[in-house]
N, C-alpha and C. Protein backbone atom coordinates (compact mmCIF):
# COMPACT_ATOMS: atom_id res chain seq x y z
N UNK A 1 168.19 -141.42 54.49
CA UNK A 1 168.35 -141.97 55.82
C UNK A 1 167.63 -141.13 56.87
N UNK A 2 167.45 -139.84 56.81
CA UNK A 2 166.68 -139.05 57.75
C UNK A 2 165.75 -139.51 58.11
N UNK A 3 164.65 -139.81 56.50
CA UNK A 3 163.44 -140.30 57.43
C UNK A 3 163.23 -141.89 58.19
N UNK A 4 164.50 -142.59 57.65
CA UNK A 4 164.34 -144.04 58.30
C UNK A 4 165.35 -143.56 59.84
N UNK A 5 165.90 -142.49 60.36
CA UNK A 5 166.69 -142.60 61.38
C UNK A 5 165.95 -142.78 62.94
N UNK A 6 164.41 -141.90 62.86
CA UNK A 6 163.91 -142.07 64.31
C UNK A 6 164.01 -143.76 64.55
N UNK A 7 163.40 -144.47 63.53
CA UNK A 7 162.99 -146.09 63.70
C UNK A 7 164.32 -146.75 64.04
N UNK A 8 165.58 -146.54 63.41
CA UNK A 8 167.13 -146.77 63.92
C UNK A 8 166.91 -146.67 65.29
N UNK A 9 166.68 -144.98 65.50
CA UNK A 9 166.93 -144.82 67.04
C UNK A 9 166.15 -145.51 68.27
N UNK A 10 164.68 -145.85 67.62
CA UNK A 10 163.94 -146.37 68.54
C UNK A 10 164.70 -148.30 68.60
N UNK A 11 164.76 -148.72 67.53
CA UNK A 11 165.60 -150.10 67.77
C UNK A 11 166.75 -149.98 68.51
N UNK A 12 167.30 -148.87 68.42
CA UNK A 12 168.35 -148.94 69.37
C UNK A 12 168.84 -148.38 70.98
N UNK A 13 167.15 -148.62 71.24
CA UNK A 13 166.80 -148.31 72.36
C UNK A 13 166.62 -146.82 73.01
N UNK A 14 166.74 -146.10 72.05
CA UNK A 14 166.24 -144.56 72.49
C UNK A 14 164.61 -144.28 72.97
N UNK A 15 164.21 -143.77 73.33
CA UNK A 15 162.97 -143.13 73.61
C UNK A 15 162.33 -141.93 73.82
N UNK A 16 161.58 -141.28 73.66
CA UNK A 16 161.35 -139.90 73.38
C UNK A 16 161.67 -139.20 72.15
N UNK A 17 161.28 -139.97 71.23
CA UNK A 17 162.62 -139.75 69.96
C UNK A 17 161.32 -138.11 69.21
N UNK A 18 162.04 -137.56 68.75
CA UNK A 18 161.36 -136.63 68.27
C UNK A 18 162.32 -136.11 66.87
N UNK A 19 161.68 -135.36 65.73
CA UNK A 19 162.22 -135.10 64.55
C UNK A 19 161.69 -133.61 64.42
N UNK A 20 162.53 -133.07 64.03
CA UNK A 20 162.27 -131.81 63.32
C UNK A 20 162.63 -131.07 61.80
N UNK A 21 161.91 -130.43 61.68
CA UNK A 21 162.30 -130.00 60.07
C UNK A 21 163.05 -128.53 60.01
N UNK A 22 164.63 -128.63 60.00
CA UNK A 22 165.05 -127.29 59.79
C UNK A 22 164.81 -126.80 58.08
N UNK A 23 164.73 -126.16 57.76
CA UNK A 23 164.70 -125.87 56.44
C UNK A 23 164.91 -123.85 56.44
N UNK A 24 165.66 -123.80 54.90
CA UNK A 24 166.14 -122.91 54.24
C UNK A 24 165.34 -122.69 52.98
N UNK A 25 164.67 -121.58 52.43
CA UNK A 25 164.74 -121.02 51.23
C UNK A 25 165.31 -120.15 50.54
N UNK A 26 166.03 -120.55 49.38
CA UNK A 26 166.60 -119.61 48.36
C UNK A 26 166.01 -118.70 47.20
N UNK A 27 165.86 -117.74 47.26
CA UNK A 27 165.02 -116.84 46.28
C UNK A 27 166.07 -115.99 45.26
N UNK A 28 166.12 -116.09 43.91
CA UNK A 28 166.98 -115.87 43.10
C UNK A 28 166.01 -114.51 42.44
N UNK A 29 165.93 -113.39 42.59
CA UNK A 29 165.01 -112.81 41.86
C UNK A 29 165.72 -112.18 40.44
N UNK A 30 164.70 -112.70 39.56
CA UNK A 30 165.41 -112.28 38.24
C UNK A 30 165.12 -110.57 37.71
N UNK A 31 164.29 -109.71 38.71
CA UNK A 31 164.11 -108.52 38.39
C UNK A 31 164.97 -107.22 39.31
N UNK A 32 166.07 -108.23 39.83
CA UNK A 32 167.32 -107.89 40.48
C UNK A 32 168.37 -106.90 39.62
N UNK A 33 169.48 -106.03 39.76
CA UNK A 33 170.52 -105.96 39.60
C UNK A 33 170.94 -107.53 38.30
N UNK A 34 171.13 -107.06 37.18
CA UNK A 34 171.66 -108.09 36.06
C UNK A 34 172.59 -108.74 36.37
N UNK A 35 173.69 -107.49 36.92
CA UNK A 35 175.04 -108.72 37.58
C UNK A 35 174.72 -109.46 38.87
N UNK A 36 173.93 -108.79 39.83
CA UNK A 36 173.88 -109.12 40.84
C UNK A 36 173.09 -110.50 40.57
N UNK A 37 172.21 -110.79 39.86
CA UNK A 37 171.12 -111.91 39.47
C UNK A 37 172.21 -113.15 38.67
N UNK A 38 172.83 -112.61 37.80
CA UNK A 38 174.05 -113.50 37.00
C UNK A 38 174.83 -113.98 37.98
N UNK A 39 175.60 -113.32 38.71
CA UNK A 39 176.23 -114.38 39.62
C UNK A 39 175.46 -114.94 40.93
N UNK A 40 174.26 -114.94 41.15
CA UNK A 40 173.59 -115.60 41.88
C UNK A 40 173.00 -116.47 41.15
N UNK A 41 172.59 -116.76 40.01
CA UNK A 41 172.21 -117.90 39.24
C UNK A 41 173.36 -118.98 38.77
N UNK A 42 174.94 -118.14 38.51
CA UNK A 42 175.51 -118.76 38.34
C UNK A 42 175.99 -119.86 39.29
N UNK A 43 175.91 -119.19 40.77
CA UNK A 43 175.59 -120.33 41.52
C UNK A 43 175.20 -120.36 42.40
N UNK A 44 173.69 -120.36 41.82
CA UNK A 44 172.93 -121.82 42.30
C UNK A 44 172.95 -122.79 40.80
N UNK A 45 173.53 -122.85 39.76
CA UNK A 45 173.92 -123.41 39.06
C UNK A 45 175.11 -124.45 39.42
N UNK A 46 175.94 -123.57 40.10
CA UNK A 46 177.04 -124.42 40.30
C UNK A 46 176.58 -125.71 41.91
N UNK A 47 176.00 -125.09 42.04
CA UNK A 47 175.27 -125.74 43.75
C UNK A 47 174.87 -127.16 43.53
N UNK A 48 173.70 -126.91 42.14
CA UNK A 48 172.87 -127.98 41.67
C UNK A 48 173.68 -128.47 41.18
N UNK A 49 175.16 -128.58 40.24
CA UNK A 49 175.77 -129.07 39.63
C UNK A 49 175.54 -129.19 37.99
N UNK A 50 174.71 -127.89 37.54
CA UNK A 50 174.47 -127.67 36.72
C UNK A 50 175.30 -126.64 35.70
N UNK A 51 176.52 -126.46 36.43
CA UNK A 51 177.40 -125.46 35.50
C UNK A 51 177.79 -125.98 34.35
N UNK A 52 177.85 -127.83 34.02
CA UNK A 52 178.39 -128.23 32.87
C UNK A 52 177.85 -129.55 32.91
N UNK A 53 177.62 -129.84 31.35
CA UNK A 53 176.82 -130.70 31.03
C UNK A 53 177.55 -131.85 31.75
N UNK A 54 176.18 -133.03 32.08
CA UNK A 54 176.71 -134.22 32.37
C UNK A 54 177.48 -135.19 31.61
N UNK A 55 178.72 -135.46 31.66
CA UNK A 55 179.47 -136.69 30.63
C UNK A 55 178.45 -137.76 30.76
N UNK A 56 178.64 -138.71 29.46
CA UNK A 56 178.35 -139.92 29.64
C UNK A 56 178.80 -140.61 30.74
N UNK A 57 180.11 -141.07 31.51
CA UNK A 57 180.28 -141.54 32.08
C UNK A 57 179.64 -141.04 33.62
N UNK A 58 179.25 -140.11 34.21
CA UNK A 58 178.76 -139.38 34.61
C UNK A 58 177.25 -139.81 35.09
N UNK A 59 176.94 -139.81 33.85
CA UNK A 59 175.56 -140.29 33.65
C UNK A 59 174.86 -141.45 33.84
N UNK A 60 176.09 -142.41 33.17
CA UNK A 60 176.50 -143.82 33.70
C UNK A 60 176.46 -143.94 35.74
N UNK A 61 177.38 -143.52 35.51
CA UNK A 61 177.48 -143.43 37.13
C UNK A 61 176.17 -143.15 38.30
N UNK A 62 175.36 -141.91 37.71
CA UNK A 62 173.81 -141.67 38.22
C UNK A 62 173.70 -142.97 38.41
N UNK A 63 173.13 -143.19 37.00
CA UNK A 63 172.08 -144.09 36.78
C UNK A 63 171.98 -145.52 37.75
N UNK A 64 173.54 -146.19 38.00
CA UNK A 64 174.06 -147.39 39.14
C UNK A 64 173.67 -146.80 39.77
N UNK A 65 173.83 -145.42 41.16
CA UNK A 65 173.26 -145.02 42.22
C UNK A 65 172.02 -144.95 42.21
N UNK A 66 171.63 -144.77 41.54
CA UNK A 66 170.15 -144.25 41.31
C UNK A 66 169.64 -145.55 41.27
N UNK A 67 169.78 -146.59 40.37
CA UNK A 67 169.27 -147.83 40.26
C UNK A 67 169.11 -148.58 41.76
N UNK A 68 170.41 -148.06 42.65
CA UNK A 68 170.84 -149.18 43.65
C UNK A 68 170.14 -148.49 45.11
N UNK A 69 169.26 -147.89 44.81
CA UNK A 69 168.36 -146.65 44.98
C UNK A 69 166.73 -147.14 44.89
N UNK A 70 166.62 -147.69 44.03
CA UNK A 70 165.62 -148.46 43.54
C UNK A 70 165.00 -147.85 42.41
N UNK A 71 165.05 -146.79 41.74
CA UNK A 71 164.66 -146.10 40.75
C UNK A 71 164.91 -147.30 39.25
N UNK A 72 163.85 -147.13 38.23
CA UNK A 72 164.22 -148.28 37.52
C UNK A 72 164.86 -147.11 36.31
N UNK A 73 165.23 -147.74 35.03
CA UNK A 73 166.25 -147.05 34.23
C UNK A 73 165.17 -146.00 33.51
N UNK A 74 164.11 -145.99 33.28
CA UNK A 74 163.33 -145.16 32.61
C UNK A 74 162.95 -143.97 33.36
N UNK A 75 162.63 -144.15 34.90
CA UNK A 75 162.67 -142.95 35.89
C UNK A 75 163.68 -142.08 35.92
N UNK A 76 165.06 -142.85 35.68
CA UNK A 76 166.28 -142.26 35.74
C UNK A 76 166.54 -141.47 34.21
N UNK A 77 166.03 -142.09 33.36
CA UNK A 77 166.31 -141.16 31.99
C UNK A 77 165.56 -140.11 32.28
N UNK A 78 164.55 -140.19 32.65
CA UNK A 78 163.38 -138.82 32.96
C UNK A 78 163.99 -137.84 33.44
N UNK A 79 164.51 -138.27 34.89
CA UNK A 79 164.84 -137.69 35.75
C UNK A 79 166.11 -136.77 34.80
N UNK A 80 167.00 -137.32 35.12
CA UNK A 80 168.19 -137.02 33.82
C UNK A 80 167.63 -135.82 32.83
N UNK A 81 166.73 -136.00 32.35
CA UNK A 81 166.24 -135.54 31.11
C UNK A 81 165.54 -133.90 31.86
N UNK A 82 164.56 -134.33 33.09
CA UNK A 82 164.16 -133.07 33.50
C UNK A 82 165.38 -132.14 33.81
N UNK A 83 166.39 -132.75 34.34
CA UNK A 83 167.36 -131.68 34.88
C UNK A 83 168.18 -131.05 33.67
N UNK A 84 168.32 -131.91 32.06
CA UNK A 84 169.07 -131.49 31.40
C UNK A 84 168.29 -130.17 31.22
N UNK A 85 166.52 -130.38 30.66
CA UNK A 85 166.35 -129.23 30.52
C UNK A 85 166.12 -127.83 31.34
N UNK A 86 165.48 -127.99 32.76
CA UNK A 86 166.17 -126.78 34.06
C UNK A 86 167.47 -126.40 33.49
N UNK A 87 168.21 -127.11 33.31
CA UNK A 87 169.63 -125.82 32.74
C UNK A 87 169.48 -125.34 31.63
N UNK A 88 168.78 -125.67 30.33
CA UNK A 88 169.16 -125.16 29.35
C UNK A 88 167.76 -123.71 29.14
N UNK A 89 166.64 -124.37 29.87
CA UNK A 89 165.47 -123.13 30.39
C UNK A 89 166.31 -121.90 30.91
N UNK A 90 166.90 -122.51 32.29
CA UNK A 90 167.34 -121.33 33.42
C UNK A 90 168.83 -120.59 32.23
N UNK A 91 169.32 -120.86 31.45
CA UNK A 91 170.25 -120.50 30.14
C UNK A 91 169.76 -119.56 29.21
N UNK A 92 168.76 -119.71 29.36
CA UNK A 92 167.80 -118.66 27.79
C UNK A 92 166.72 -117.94 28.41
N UNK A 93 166.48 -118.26 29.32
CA UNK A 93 165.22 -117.34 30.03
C UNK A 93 165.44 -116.92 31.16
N UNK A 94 166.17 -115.89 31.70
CA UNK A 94 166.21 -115.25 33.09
C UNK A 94 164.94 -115.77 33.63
N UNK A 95 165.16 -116.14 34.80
CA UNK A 95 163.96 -116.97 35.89
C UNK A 95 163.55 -116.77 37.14
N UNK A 96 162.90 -116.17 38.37
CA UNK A 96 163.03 -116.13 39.38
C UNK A 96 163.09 -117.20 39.85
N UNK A 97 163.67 -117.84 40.78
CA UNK A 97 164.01 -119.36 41.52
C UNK A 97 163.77 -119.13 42.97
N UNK A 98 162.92 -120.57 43.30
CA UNK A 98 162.90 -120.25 44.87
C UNK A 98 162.97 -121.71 44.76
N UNK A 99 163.90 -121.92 45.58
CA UNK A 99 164.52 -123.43 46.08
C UNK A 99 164.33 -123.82 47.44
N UNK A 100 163.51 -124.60 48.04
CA UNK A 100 163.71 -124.82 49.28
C UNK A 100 164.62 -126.58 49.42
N UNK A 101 165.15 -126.16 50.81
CA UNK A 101 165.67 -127.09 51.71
C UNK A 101 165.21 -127.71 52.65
N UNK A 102 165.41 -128.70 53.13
CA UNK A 102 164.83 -129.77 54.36
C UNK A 102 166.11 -130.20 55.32
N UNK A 103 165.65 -130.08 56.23
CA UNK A 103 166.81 -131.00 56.84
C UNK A 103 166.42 -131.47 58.04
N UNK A 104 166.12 -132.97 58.27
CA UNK A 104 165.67 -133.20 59.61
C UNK A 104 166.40 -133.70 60.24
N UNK A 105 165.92 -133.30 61.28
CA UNK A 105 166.68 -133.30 62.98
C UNK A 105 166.15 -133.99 64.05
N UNK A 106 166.99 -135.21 64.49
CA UNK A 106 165.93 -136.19 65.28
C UNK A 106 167.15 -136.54 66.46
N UNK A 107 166.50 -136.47 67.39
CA UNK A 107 167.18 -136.69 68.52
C UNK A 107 165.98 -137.57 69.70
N UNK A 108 166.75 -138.00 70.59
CA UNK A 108 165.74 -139.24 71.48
C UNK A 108 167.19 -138.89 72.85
N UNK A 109 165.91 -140.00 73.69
CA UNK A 109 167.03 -140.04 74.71
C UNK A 109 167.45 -141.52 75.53
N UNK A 110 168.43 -142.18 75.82
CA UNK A 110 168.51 -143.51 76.29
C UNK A 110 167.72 -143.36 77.57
């Protein structure tokens, strides 16, 4: 919805509408402190929702959002499939991780 919100705002009669990009990066360095790196992987594990495998039903569940989303079922197995393996990689191979964030910010004025 972020990026469809300026066009909301302009239909709804705002003007001056402007957007911005706040954003965050996360840097996990794996040549850190062992504990200190373990429980910082552990979560951003838990963040991503990667602490425990996805149930079937679970999966099920994606896949309707995701579908109703417009993604068709083979994008969604992919997809599915890339993230199973990011956990089982980031599991066996200490990794440095840098994750960025987005978050836009749009404001206008009546």
């Amino acid at each position: 919805i972020g990026q469809r919100l300026p066009c909301y705002m302009r239909e709804l009669g705002l003007r001056e509408i402007q957007t911005r990009l706040n954003d965050s990066v996360t840097f996990i360095d794996a040549g850190n402190d062992p504990e200190a790196y373990e429980d910082a992987i552990n979560a951003f594990k838990q963040t991503m929702m990667w602490d425990k495998p996805l149930s079937e039903a679970q999966k099920k569940e994606m896949t309707k959002l995701l579908m109703s989303r417009g993604m068709n079922k083979t994008e969604i197995d992919a997809y599915i499939q890339i993230e199973e393996n990011a956990v089982d990689f980031l599991s066996h191979h200490p990794s440095s991780v840098v994750r960025t964030l987005g978050l836009l910010v749009t404001y206008g004025r009546k």
